[in-house]
C-alpha atoms as a PDB file:
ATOM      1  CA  UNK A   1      14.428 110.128  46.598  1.00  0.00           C
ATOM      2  CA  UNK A   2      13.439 106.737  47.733  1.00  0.00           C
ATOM      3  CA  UNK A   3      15.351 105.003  51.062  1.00  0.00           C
ATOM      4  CA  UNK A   4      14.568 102.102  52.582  1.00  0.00           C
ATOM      5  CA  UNK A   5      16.028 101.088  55.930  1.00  0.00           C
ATOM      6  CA  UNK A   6      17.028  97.030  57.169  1.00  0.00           C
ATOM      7  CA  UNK A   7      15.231  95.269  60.165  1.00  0.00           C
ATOM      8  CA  UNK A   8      17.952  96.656  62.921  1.00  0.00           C
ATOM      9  CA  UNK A   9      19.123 100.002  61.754  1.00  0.00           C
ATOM     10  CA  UNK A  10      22.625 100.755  63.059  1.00  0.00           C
ATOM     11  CA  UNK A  11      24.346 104.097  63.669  1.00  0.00           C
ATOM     12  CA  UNK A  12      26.318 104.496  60.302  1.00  0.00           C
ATOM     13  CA  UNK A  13      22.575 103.759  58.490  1.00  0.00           C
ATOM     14  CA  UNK A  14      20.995 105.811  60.406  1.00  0.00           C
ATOM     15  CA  UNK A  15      23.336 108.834  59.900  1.00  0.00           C
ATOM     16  CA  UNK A  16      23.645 107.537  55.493  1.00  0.00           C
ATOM     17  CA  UNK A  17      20.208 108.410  55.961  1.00  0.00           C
ATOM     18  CA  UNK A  18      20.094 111.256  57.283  1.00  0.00           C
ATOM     19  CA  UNK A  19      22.499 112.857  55.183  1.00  0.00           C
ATOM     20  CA  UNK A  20      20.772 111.739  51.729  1.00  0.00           C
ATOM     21  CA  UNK A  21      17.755 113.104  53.436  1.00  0.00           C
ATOM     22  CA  UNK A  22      19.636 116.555  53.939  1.00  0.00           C
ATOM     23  CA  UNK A  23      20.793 116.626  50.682  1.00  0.00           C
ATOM     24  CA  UNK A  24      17.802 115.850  49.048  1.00  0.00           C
ATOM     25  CA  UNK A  25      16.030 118.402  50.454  1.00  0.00           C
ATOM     26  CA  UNK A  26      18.452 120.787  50.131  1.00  0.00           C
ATOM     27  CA  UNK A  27      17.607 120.290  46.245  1.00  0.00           C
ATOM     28  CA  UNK A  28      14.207 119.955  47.007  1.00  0.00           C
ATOM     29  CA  UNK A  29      13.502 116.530  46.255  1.00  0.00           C
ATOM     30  CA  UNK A  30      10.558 114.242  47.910  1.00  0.00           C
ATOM     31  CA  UNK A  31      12.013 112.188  50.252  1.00  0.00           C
ATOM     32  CA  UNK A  32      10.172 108.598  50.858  1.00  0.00           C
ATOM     33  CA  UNK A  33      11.423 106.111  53.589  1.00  0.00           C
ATOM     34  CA  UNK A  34      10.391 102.505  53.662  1.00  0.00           C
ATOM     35  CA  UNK A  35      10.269 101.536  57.455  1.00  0.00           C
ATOM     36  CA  UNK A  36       8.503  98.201  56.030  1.00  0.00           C
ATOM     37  CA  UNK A  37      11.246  95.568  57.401  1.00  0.00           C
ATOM     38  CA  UNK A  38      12.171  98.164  60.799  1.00  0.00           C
ATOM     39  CA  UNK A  39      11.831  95.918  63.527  1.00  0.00           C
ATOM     40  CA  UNK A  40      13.247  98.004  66.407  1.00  0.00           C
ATOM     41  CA  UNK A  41      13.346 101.953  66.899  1.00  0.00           C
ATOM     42  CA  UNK A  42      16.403 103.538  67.877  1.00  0.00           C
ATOM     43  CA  UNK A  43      16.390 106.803  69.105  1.00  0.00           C
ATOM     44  CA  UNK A  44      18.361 108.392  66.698  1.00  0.00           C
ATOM     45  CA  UNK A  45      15.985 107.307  64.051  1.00  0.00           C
ATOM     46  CA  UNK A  46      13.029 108.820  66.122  1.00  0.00           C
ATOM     47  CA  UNK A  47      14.818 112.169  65.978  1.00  0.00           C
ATOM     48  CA  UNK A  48      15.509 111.903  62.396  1.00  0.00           C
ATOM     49  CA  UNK A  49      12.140 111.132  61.199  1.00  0.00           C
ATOM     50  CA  UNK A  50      10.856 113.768  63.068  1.00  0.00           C
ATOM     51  CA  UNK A  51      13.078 116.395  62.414  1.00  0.00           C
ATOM     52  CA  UNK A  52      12.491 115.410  58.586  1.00  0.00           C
ATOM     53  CA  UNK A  53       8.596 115.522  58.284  1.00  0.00           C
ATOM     54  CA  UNK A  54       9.114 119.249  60.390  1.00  0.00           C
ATOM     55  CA  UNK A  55      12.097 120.663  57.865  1.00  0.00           C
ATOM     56  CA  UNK A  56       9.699 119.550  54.627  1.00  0.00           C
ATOM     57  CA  UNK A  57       6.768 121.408  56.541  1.00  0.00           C
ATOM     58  CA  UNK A  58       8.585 124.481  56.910  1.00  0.00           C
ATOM     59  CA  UNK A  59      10.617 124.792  53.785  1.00  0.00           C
ATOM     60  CA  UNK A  60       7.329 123.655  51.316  1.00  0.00           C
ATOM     61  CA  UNK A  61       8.878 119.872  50.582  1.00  0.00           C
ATOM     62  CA  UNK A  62       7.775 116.355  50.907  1.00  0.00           C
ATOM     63  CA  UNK A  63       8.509 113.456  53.511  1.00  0.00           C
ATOM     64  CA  UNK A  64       6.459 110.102  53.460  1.00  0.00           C
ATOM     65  CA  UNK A  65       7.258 107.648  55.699  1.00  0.00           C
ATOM     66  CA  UNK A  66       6.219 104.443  54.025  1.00  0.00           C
ATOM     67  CA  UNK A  67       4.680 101.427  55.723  1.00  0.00           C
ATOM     68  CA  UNK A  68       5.633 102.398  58.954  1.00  0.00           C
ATOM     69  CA  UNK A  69       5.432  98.731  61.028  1.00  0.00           C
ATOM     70  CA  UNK A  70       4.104  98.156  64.819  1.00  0.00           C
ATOM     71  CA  UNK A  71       7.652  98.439  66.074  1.00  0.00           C
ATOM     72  CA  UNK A  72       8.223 101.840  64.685  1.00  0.00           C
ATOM     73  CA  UNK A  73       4.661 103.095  66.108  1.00  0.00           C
ATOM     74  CA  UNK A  74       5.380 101.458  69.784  1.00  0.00           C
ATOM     75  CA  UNK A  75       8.887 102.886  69.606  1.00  0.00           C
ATOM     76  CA  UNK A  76       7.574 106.287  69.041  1.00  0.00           C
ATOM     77  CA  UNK A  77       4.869 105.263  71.814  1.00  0.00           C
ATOM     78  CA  UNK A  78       7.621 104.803  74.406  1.00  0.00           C
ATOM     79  CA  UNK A  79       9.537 107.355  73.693  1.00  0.00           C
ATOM     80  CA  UNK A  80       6.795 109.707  74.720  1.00  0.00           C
ATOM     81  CA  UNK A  81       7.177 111.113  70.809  1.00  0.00           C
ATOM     82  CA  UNK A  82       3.460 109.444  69.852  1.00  0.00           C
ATOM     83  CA  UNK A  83       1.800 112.856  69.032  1.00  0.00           C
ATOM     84  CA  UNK A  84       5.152 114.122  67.094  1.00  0.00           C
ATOM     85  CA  UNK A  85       4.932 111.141  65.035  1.00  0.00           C
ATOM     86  CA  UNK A  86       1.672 111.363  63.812  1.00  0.00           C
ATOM     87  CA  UNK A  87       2.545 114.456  62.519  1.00  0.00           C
ATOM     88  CA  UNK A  88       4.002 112.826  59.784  1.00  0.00           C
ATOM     89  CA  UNK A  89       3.030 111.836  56.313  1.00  0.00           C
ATOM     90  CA  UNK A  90       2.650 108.232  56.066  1.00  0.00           C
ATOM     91  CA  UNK A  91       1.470 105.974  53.279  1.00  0.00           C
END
């Protein structure tokens, strides 16, 4: 399953997200999220992205975050979630 997220993320796009993600691993599909055009990080997004690259460790599927822009690496940065984040497959 490809997903691709806008520039500002809001709340409702975060959560679509979030629940495509669920479902598509659920039915163990690859999951791929475009971050390309994310120009700030909200936190809820932080949490999602991390919680998805740990639940396709530890049930065998696949998470790729996809062109993952300087906002989206400083955001992780100043969240203190730097470490977490590079945990996570990236092309």
């Amino acid at each position: 399953m490809d997903l691709a997220l806008s520039p500002d993320p809001t709340r409702d796009e975060i959560f679509d997200a979030y629940r495509k993600m669920k479902d598509a691993f659920a039915a163990n599909e690859a999951v791929r999220l475009d971050a390309a055009q994310v120009s700030r990080l909200p936190v809820a997004l932080a949490q999602i992205i991390i919680s998805a690259g740990r639940t396709a460790e530890a049930s065998g599927g696949s998470f790729t975050l996809v062109s993952p822009p300087a906002a989206v690496v400083d955001g992780f940065q100043a969240l203190g979630m730097f470490a977490d984040f590079m945990t996570i497959g990236m092309e």
